[in-house]
C-alpha atoms as a PDB file:
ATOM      1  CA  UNK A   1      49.460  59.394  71.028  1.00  0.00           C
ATOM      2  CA  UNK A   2      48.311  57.914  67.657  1.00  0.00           C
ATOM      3  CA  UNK A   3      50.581  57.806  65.049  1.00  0.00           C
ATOM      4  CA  UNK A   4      50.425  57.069  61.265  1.00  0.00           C
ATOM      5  CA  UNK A   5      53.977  56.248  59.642  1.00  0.00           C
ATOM      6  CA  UNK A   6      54.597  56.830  55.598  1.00  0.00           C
ATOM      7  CA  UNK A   7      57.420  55.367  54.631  1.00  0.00           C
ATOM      8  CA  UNK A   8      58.420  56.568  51.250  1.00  0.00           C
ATOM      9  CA  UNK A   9      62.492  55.506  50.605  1.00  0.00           C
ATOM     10  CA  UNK A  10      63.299  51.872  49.589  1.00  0.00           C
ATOM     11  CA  UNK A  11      64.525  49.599  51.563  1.00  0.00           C
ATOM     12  CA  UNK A  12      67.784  49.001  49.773  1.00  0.00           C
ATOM     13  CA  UNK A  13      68.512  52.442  48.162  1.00  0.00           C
ATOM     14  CA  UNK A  14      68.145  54.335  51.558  1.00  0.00           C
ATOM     15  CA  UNK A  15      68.023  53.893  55.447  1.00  0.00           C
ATOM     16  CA  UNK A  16      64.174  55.309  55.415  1.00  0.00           C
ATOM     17  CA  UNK A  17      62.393  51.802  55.836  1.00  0.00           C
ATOM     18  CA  UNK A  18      65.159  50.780  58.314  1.00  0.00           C
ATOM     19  CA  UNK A  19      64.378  54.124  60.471  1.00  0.00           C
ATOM     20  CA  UNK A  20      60.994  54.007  60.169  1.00  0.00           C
ATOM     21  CA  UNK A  21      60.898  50.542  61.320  1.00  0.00           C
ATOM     22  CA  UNK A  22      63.169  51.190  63.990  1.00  0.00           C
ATOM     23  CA  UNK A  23      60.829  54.427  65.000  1.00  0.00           C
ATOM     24  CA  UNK A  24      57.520  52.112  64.716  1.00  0.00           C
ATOM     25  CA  UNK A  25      58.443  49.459  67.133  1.00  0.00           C
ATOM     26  CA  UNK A  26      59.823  52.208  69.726  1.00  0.00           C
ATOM     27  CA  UNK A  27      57.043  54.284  69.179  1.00  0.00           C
ATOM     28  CA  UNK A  28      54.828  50.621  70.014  1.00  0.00           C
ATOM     29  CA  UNK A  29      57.526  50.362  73.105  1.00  0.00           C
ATOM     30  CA  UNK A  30      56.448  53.188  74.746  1.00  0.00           C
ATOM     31  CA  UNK A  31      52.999  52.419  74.299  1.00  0.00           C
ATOM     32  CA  UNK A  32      51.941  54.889  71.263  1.00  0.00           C
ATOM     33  CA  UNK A  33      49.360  53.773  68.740  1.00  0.00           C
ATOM     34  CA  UNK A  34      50.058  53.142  65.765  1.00  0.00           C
ATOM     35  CA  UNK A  35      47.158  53.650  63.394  1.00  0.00           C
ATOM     36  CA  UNK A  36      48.593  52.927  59.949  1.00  0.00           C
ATOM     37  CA  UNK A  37      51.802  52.618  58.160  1.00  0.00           C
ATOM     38  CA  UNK A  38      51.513  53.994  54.633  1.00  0.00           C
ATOM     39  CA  UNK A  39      54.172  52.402  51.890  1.00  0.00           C
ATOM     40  CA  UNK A  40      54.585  54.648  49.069  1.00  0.00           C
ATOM     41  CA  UNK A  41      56.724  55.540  46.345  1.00  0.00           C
ATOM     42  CA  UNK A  42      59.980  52.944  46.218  1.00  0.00           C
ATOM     43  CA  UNK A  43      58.988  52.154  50.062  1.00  0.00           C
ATOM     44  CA  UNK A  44      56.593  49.532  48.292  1.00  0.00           C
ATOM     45  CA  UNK A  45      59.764  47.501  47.857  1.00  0.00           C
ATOM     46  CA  UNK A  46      59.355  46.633  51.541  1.00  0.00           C
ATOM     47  CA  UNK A  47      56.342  44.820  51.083  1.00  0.00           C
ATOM     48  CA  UNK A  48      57.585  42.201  48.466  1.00  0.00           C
ATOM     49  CA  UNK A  49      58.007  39.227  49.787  1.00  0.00           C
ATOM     50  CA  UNK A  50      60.554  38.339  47.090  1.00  0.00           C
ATOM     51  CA  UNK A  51      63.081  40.543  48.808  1.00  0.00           C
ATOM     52  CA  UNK A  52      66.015  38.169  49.563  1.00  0.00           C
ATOM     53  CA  UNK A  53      69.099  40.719  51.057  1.00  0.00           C
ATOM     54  CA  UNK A  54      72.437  39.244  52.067  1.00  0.00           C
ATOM     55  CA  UNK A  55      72.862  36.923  54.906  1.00  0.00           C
ATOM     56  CA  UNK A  56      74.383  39.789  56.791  1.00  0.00           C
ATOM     57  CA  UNK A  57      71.875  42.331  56.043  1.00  0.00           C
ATOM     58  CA  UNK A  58      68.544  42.986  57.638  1.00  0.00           C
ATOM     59  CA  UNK A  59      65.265  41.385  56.116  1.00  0.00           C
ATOM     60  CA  UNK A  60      63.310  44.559  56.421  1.00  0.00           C
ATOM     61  CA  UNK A  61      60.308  42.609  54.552  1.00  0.00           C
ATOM     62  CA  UNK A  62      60.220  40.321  57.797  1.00  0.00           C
ATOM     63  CA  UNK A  63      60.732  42.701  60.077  1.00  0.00           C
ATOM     64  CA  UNK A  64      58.238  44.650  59.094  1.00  0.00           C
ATOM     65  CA  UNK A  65      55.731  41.530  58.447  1.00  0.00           C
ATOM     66  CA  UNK A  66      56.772  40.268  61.815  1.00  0.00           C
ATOM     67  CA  UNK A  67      56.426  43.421  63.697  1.00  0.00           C
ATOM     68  CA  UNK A  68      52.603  44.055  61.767  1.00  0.00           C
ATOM     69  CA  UNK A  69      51.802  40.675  62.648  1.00  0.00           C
ATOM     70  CA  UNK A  70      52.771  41.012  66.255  1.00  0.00           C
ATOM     71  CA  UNK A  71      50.750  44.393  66.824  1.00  0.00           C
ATOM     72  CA  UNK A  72      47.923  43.521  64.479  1.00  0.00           C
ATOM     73  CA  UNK A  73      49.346  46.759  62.074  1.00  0.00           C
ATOM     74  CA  UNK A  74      47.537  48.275  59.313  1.00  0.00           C
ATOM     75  CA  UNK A  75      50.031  48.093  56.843  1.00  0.00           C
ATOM     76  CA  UNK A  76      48.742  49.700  53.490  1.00  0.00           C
ATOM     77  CA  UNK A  77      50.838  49.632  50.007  1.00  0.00           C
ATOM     78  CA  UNK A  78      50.025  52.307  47.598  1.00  0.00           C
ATOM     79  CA  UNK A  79      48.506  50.744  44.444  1.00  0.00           C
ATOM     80  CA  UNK A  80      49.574  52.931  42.019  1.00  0.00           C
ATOM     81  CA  UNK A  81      53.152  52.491  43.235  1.00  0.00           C
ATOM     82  CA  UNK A  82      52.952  49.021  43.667  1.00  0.00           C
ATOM     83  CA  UNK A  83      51.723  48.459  40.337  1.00  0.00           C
ATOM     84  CA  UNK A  84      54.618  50.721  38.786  1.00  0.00           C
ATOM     85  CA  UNK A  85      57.041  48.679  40.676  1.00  0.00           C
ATOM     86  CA  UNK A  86      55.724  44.997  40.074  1.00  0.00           C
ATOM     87  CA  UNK A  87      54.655  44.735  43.479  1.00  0.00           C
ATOM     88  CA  UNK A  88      51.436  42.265  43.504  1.00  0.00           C
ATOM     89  CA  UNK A  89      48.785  40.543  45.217  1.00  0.00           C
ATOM     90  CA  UNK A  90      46.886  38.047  44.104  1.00  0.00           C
ATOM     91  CA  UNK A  91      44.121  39.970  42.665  1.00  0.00           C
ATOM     92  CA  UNK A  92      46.464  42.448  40.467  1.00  0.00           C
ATOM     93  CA  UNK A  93      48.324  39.760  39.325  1.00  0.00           C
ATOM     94  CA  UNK A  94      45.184  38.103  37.919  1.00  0.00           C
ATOM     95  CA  UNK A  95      43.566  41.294  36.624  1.00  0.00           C
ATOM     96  CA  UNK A  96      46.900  42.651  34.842  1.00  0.00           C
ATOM     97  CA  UNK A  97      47.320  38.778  33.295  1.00  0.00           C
ATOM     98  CA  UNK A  98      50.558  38.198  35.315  1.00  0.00           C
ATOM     99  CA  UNK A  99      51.739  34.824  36.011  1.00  0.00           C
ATOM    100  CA  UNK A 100      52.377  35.846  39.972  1.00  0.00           C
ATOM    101  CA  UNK A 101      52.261  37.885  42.709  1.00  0.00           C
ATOM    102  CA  UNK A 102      54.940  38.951  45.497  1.00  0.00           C
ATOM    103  CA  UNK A 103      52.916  41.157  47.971  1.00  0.00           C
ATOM    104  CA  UNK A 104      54.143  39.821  51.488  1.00  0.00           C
ATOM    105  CA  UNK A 105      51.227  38.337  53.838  1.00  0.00           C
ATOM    106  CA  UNK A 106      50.579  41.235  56.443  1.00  0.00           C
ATOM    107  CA  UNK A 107      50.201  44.125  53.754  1.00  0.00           C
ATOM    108  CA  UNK A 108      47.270  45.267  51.839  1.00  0.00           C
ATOM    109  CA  UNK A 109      47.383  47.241  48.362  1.00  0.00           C
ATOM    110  CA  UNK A 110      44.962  50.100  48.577  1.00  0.00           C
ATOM    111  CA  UNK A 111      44.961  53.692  47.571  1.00  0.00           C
ATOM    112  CA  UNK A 112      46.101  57.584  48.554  1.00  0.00           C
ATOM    113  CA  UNK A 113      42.657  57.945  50.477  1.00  0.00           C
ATOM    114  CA  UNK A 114      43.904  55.636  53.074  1.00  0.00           C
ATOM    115  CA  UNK A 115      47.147  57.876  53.782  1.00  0.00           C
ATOM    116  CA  UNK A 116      44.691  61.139  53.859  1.00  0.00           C
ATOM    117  CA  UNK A 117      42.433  58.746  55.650  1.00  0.00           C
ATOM    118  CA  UNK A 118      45.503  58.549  58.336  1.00  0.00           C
ATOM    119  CA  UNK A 119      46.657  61.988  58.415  1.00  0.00           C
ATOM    120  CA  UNK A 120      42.968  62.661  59.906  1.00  0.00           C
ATOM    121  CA  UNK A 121      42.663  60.219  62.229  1.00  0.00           C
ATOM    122  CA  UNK A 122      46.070  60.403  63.715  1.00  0.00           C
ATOM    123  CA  UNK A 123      47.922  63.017  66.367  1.00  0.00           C
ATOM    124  CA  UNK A 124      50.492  63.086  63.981  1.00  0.00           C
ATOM    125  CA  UNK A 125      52.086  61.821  60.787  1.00  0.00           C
ATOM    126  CA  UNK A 126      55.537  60.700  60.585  1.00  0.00           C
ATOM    127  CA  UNK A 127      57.253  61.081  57.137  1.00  0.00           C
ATOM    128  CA  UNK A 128      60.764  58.782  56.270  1.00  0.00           C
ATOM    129  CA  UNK A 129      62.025  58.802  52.680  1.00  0.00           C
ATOM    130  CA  UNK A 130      62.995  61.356  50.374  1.00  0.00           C
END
């Protein structure tokens, strides 16, 4: 089955980027596709790679990178969001006149046509977060 994950809660103000990361590699496990995963609202705050959580918490930033990197994952940050939450890449960071950027290798800032872009070429859509 081909899946497409949207992961809306932040990574420190709920469990939804935990679960959802948790469901993804499972879902990978048992030999589902996964076409994209969608970051939206606060769930942008998993792709900064500025994210430094206790020593005895989870890195969800890594995990995530790690577990895109290892399945070749689309992983696609909402702009808008991103923006709104200081999450950059390079090329925002220069456009906006911003002395850095903190998007974490392995995601990609694009926009909401790429999540209705998933919801059509996926079985089904899995929702975490609010």
């Amino acid at each position: 089955m081909k899946l497409s994950i949207l992961v809306y809660g932040s990574p420190n103000g709920s469990q939804a980027a935990a679960t959802a990361y948790r469901f993804t590699k499972a879902a990978l496990e048992k030999g589902h596709e996964i076409y994209r995963v969608f970051f939206y609202g606060d769930g942008v705050y998993a792709a900064s790679a500025l994210n430094t959580p206790p020593q005895d918490e989870q890195d969800l930033s890594s995990l995530w990178r790690e577990l895109g990197e290892q399945h070749n994952l689309d992983m696609v940050v909402c702009i808008a969001a991103a923006l709104k939450r200081g999450v950059l890449d390079p090329g925002e960071a220069k456009r906006f006149e911003k002395s850095a950027h903190n998007l974490s290798a392995g995601f990609t800032l694009s926009g909401l046509g790429q999540m209705m872009d998933a919801s059509q070429q996926s079985d089904r859509m899995i929702t975490f977060g609010y």
